[in-house]
PDB file of N, CA and C in Angstrom:
ATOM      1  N   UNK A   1     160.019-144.410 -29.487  1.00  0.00           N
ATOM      2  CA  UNK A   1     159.223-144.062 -28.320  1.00  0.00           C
ATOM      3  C   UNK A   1     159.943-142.941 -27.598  1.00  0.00           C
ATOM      4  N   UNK A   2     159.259-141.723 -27.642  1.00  0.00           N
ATOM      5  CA  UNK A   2     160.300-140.282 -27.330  1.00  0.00           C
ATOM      6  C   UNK A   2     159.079-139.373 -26.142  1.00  0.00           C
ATOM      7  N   UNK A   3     159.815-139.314 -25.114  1.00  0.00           N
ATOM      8  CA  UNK A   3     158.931-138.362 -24.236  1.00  0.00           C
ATOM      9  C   UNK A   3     159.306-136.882 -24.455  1.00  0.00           C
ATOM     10  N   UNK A   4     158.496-136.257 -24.485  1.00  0.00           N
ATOM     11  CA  UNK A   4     158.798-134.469 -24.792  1.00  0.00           C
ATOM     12  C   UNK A   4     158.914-133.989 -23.492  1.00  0.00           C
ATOM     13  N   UNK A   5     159.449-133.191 -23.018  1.00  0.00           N
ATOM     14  CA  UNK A   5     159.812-132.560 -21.652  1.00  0.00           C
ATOM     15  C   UNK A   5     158.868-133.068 -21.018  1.00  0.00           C
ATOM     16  N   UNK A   6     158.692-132.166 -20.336  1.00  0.00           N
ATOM     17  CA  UNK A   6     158.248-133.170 -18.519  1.00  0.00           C
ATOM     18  C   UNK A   6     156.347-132.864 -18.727  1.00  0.00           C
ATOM     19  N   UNK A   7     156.371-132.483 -19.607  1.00  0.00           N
ATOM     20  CA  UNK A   7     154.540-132.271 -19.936  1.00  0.00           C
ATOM     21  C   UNK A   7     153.452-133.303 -19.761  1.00  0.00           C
ATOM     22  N   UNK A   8     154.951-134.751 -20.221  1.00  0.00           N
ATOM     23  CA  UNK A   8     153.427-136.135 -20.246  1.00  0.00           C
ATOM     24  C   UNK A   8     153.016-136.463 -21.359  1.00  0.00           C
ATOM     25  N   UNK A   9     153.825-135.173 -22.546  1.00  0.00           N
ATOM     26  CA  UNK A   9     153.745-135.662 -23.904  1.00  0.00           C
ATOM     27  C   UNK A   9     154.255-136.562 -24.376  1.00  0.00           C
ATOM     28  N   UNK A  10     153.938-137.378 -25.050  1.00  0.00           N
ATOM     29  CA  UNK A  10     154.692-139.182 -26.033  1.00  0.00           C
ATOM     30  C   UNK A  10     154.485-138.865 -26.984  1.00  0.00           C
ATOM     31  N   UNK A  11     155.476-138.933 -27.934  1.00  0.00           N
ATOM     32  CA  UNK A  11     155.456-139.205 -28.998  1.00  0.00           C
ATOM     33  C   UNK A  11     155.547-140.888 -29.436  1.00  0.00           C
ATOM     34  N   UNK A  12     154.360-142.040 -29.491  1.00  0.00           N
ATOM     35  CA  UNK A  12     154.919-142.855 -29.200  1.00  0.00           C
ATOM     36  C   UNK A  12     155.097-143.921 -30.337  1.00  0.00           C
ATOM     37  N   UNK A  13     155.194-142.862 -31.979  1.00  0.00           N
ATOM     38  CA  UNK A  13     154.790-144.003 -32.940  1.00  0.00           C
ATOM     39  C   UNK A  13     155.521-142.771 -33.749  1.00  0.00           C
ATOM     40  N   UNK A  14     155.992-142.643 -34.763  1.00  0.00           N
ATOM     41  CA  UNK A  14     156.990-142.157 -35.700  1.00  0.00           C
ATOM     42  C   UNK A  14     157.389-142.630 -37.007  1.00  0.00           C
ATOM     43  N   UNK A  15     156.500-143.239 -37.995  1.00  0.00           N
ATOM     44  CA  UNK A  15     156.847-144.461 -38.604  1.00  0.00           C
ATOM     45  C   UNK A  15     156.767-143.528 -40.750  1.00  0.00           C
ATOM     46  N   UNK A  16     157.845-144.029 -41.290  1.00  0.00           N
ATOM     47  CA  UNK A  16     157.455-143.431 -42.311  1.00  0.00           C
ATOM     48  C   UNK A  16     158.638-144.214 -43.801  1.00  0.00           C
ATOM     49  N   UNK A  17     157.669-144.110 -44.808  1.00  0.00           N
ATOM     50  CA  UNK A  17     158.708-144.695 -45.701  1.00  0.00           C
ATOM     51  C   UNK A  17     158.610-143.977 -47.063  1.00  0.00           C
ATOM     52  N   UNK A  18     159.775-143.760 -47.690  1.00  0.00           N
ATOM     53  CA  UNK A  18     160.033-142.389 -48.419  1.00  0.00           C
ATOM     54  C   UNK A  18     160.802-143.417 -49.637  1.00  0.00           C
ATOM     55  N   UNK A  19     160.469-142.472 -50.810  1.00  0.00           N
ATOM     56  CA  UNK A  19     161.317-142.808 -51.675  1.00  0.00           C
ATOM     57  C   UNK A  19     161.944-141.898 -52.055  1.00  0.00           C
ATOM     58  N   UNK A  20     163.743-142.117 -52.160  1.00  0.00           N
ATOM     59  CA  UNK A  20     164.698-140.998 -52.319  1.00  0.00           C
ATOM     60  C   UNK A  20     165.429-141.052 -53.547  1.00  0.00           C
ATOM     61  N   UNK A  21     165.281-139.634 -54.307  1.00  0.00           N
ATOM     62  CA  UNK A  21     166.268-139.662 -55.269  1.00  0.00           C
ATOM     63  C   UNK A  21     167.349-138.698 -55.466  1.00  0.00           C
ATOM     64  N   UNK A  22     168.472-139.416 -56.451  1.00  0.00           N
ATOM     65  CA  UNK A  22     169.210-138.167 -56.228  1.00  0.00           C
ATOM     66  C   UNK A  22     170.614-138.230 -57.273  1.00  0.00           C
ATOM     67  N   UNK A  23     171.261-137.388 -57.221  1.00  0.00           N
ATOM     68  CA  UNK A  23     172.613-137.488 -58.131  1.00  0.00           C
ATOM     69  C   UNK A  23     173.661-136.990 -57.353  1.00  0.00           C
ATOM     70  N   UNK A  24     175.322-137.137 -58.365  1.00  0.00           N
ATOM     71  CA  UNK A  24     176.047-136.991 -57.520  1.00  0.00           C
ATOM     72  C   UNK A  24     176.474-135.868 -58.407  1.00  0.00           C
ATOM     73  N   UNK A  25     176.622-135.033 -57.238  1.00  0.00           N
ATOM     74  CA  UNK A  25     177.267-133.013 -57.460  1.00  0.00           C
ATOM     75  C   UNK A  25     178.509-132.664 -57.763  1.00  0.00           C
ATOM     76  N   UNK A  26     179.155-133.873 -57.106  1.00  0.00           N
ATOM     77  CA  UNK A  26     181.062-133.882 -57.522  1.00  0.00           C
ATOM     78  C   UNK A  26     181.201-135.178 -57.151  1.00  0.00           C
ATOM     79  N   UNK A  27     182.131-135.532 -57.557  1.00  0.00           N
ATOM     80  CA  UNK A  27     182.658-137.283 -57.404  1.00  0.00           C
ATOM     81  C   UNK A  27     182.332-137.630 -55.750  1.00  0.00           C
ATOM     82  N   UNK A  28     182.360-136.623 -55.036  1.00  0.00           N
ATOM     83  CA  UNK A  28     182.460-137.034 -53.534  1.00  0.00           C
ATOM     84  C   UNK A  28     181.073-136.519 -53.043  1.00  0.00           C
ATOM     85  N   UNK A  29     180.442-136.102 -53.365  1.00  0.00           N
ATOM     86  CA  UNK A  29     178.366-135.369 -52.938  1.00  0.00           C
ATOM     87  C   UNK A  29     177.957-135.987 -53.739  1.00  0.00           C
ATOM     88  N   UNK A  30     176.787-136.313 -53.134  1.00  0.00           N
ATOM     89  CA  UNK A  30     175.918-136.860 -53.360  1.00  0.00           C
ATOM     90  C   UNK A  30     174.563-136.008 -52.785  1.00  0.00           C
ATOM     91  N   UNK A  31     174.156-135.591 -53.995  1.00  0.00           N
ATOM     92  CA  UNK A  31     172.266-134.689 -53.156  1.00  0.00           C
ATOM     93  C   UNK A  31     171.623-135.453 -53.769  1.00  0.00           C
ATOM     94  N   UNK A  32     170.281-135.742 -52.816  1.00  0.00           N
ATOM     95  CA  UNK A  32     169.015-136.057 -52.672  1.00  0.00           C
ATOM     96  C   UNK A  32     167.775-135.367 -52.204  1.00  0.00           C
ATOM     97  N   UNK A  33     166.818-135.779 -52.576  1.00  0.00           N
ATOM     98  CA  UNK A  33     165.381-135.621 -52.192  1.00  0.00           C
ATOM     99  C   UNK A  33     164.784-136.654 -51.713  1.00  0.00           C
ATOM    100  N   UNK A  34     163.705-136.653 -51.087  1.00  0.00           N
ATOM    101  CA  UNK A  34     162.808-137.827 -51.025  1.00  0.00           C
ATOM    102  C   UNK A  34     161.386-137.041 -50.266  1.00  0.00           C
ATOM    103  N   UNK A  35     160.638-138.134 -50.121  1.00  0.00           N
ATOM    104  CA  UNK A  35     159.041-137.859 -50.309  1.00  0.00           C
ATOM    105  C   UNK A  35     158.484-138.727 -49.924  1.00  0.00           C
ATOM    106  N   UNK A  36     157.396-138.924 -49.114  1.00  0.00           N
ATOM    107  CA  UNK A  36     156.673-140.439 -48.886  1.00  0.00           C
ATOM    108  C   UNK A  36     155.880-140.338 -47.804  1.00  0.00           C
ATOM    109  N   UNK A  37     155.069-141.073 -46.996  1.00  0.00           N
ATOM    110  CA  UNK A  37     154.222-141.416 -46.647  1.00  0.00           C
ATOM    111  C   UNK A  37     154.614-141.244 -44.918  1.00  0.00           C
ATOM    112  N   UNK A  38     153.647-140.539 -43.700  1.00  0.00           N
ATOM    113  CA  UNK A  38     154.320-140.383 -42.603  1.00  0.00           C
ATOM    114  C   UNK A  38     153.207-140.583 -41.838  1.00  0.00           C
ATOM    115  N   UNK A  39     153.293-141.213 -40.371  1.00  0.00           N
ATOM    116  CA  UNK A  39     152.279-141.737 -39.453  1.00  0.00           C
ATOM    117  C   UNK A  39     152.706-141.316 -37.839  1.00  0.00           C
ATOM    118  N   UNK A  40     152.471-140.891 -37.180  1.00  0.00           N
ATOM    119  CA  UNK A  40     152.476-140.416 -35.895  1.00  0.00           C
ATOM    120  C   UNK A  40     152.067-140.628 -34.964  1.00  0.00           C
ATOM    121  N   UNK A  41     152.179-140.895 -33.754  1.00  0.00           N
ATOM    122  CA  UNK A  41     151.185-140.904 -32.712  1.00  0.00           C
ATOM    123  C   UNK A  41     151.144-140.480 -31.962  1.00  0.00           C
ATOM    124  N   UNK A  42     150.642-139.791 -30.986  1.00  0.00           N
ATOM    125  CA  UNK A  42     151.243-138.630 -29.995  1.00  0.00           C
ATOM    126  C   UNK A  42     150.206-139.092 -28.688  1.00  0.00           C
ATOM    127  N   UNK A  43     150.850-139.266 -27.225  1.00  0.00           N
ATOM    128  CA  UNK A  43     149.810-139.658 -26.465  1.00  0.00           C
ATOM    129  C   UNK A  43     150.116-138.177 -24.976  1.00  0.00           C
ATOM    130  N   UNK A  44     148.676-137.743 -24.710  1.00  0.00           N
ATOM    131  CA  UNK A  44     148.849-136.723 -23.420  1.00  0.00           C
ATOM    132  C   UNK A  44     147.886-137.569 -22.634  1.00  0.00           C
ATOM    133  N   UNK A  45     148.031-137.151 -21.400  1.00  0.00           N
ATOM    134  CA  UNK A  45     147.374-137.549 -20.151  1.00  0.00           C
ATOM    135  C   UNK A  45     146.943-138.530 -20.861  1.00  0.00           C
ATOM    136  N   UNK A  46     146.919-140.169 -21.202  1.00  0.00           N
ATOM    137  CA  UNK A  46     146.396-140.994 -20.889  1.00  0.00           C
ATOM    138  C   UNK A  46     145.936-140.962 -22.902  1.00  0.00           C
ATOM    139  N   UNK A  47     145.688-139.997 -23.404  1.00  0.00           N
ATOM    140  CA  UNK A  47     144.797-140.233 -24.690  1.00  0.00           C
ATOM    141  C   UNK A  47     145.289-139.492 -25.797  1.00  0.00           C
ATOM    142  N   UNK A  48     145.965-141.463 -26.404  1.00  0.00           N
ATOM    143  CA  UNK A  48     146.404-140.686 -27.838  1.00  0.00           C
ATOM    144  C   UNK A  48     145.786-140.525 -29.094  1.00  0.00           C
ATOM    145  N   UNK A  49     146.475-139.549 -30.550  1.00  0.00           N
ATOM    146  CA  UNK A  49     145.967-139.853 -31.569  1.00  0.00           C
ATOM    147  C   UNK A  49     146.955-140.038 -32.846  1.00  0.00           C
ATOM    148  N   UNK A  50     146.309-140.760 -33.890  1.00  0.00           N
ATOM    149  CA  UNK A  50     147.167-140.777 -35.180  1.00  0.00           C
ATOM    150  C   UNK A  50     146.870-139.964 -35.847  1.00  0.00           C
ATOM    151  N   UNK A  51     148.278-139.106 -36.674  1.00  0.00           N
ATOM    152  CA  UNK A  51     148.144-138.810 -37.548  1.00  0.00           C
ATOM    153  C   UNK A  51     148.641-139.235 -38.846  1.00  0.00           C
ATOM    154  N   UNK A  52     148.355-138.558 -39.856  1.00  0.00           N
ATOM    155  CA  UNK A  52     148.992-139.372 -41.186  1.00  0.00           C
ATOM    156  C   UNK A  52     149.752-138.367 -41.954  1.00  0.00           C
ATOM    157  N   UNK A  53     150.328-137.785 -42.623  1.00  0.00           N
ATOM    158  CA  UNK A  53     150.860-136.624 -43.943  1.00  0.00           C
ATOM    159  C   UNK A  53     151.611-137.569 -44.853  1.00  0.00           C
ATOM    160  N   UNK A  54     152.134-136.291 -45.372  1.00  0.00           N
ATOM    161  CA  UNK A  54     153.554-136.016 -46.232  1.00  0.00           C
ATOM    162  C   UNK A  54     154.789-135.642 -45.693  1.00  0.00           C
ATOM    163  N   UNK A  55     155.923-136.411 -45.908  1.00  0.00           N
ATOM    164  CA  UNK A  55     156.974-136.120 -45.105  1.00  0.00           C
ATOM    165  C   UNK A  55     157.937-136.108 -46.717  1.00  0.00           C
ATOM    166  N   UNK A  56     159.098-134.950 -46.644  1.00  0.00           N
ATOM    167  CA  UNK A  56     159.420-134.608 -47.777  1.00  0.00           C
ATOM    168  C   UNK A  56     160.936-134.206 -47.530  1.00  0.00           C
ATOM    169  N   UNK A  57     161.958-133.552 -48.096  1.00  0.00           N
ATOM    170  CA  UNK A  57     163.355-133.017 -47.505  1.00  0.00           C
ATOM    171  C   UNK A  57     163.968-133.355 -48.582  1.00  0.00           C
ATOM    172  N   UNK A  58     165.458-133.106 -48.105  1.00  0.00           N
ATOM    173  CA  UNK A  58     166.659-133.877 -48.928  1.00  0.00           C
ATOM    174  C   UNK A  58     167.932-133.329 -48.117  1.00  0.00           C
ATOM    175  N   UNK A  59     169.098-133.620 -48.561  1.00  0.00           N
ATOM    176  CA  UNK A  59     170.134-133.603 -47.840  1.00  0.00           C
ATOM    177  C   UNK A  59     171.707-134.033 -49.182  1.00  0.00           C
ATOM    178  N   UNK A  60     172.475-134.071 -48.294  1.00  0.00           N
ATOM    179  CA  UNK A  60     173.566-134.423 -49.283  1.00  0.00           C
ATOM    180  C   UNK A  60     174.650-135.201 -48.369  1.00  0.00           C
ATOM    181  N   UNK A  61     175.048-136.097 -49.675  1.00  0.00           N
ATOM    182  CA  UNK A  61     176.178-137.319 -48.295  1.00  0.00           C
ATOM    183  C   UNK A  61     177.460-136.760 -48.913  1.00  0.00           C
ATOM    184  N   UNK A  62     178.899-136.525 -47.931  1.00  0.00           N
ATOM    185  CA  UNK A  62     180.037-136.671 -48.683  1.00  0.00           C
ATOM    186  C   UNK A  62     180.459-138.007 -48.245  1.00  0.00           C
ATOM    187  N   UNK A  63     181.580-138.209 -49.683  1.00  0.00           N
ATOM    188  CA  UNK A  63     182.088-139.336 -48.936  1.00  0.00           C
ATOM    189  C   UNK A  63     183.545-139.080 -48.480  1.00  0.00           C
ATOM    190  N   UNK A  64     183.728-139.398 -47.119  1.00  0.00           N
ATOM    191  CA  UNK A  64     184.962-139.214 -46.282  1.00  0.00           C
ATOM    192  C   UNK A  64     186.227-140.171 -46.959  1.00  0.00           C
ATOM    193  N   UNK A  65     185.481-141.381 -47.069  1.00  0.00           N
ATOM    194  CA  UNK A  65     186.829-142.908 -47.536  1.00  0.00           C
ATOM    195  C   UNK A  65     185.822-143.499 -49.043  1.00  0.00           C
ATOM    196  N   UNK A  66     186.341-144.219 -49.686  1.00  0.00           N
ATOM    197  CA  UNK A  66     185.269-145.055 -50.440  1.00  0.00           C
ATOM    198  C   UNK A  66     184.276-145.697 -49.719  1.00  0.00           C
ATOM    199  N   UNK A  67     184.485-145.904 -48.443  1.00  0.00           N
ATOM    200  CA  UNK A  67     183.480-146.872 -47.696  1.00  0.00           C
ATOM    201  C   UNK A  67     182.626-146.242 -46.790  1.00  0.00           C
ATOM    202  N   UNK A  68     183.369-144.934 -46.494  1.00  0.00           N
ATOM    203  CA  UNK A  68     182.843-144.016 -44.999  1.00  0.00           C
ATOM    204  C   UNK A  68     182.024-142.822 -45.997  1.00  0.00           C
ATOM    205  N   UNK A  69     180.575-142.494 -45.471  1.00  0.00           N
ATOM    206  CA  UNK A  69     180.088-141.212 -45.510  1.00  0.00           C
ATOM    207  C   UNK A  69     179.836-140.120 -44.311  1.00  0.00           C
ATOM    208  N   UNK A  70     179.358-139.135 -44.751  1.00  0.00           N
ATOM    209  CA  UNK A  70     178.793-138.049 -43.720  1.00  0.00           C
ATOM    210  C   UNK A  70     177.634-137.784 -44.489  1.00  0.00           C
ATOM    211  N   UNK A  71     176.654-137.628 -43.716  1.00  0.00           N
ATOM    212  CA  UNK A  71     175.339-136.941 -43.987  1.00  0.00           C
ATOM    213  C   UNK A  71     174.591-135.969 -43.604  1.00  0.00           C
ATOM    214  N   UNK A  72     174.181-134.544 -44.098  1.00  0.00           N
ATOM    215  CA  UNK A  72     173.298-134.232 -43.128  1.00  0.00           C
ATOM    216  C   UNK A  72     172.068-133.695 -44.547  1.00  0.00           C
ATOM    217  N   UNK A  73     170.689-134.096 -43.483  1.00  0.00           N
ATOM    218  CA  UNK A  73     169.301-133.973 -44.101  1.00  0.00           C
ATOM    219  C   UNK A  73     168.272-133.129 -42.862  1.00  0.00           C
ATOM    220  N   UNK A  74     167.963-132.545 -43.945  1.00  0.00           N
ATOM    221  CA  UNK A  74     166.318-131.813 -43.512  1.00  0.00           C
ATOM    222  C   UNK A  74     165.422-132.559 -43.512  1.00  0.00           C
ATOM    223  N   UNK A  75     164.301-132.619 -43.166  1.00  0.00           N
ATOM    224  CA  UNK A  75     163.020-133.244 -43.134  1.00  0.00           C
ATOM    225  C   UNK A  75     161.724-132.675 -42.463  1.00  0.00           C
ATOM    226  N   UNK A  76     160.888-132.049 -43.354  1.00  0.00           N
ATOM    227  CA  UNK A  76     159.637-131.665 -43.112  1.00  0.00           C
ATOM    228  C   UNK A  76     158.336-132.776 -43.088  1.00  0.00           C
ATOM    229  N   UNK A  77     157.067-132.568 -42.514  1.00  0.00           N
ATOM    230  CA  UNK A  77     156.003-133.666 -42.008  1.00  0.00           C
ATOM    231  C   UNK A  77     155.241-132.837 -42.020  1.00  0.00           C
ATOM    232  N   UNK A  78     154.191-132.734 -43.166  1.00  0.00           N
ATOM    233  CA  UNK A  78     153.128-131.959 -43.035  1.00  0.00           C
ATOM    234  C   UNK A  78     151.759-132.844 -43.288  1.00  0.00           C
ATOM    235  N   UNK A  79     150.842-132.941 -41.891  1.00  0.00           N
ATOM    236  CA  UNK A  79     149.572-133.938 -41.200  1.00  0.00           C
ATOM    237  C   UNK A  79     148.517-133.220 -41.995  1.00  0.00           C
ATOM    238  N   UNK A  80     147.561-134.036 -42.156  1.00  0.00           N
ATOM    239  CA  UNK A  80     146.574-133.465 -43.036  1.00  0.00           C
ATOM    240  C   UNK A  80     145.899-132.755 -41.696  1.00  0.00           C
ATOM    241  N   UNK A  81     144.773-132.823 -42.376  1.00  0.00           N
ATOM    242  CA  UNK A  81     143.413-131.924 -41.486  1.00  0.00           C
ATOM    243  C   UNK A  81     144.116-130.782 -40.726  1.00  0.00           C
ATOM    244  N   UNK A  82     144.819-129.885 -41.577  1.00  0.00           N
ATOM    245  CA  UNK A  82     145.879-128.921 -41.627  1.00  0.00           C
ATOM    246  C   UNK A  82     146.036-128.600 -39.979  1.00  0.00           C
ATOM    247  N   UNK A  83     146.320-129.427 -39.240  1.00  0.00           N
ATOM    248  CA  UNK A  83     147.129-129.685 -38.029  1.00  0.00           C
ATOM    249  C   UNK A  83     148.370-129.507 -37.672  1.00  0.00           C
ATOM    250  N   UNK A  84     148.892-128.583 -39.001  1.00  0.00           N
ATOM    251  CA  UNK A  84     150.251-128.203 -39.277  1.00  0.00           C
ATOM    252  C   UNK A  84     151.418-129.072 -39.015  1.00  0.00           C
ATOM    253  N   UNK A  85     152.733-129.206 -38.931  1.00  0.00           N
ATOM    254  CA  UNK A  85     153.954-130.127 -39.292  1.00  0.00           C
ATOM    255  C   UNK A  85     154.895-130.202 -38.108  1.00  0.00           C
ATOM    256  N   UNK A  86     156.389-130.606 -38.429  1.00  0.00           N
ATOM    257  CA  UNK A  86     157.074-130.715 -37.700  1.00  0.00           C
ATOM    258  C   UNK A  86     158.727-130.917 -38.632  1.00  0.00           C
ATOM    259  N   UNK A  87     159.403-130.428 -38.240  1.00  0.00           N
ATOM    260  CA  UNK A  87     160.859-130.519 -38.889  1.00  0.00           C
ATOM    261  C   UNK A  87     161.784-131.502 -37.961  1.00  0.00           C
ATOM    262  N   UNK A  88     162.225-131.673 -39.105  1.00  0.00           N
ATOM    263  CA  UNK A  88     163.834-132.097 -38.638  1.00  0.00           C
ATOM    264  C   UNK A  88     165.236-132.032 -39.238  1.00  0.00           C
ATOM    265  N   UNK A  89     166.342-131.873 -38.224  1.00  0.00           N
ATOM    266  CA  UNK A  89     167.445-132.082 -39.422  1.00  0.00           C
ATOM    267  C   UNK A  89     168.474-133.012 -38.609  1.00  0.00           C
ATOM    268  N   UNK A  90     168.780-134.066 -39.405  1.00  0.00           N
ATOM    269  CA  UNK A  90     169.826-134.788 -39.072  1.00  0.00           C
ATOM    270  C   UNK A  90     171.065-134.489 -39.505  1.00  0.00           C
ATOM    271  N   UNK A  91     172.056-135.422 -38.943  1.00  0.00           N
ATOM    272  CA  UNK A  91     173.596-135.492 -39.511  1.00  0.00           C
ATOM    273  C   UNK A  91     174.028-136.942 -38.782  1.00  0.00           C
ATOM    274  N   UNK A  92     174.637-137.617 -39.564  1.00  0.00           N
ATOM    275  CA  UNK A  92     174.904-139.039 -39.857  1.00  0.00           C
ATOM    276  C   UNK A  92     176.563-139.213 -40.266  1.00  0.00           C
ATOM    277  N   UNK A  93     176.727-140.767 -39.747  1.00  0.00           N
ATOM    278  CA  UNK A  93     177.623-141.004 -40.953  1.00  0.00           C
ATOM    279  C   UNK A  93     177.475-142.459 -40.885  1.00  0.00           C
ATOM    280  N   UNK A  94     177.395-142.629 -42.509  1.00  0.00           N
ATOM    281  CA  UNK A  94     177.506-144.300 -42.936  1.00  0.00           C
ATOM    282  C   UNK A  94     177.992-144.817 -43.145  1.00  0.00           C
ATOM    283  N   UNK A  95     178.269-146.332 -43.365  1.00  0.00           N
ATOM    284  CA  UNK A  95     179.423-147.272 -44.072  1.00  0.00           C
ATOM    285  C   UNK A  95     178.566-148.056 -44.940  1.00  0.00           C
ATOM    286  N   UNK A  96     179.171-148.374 -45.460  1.00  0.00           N
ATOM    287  CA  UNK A  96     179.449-148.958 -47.025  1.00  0.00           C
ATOM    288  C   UNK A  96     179.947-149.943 -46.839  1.00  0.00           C
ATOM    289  N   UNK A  97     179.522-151.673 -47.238  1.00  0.00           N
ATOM    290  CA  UNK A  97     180.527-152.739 -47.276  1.00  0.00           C
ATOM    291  C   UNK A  97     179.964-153.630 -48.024  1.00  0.00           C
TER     292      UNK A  97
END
């Protein structure tokens, strides 16, 4: 649930599930892709709507320890009824146990 500057825009639904694949580049990278299914909801003054796309990217993890990673990923969202998209790029880090 994410408010966009002071406009009144909500983003208030964000929901998506991807399937990722990928190999490892050197003993310590790891690149991926993934692809899958993306849902949105966006509310102004009072009246929201859903959308649906394709949400797609990839990224690459190192690993810092055997247990510790770092991540960083792209991620594109392209809504049908060519309503055009939205990006993103993260950076992470995970554990392993």
């Amino acid at each position: 649930d994410t408010t966009v500057g002071d406009s009144g825009v909500e983003l208030s639904r964000d929901l998506a599930a991807s399937l990722r694949v990928g190999f490892v580049a050197t003993p310590r990278v790891l690149a991926f892709g993934k692809v899958g299914y993306a849902t949105t909801r966006i509310e102004t003054l009072g009246v929201g709507a859903a959308f649906e796309g394709v949400r797609f990217g990839g990224g690459l993890e190192f690993a810092a320890t055997p247990n510790t990673y770092i991540s960083a990923e792209y991620q594109r969202t392209e809504y049908e009824q060519n309503i055009g998209g939205r990006d993103a790029a993260m950076v992470g880090v995970g554990f392993r146990f």
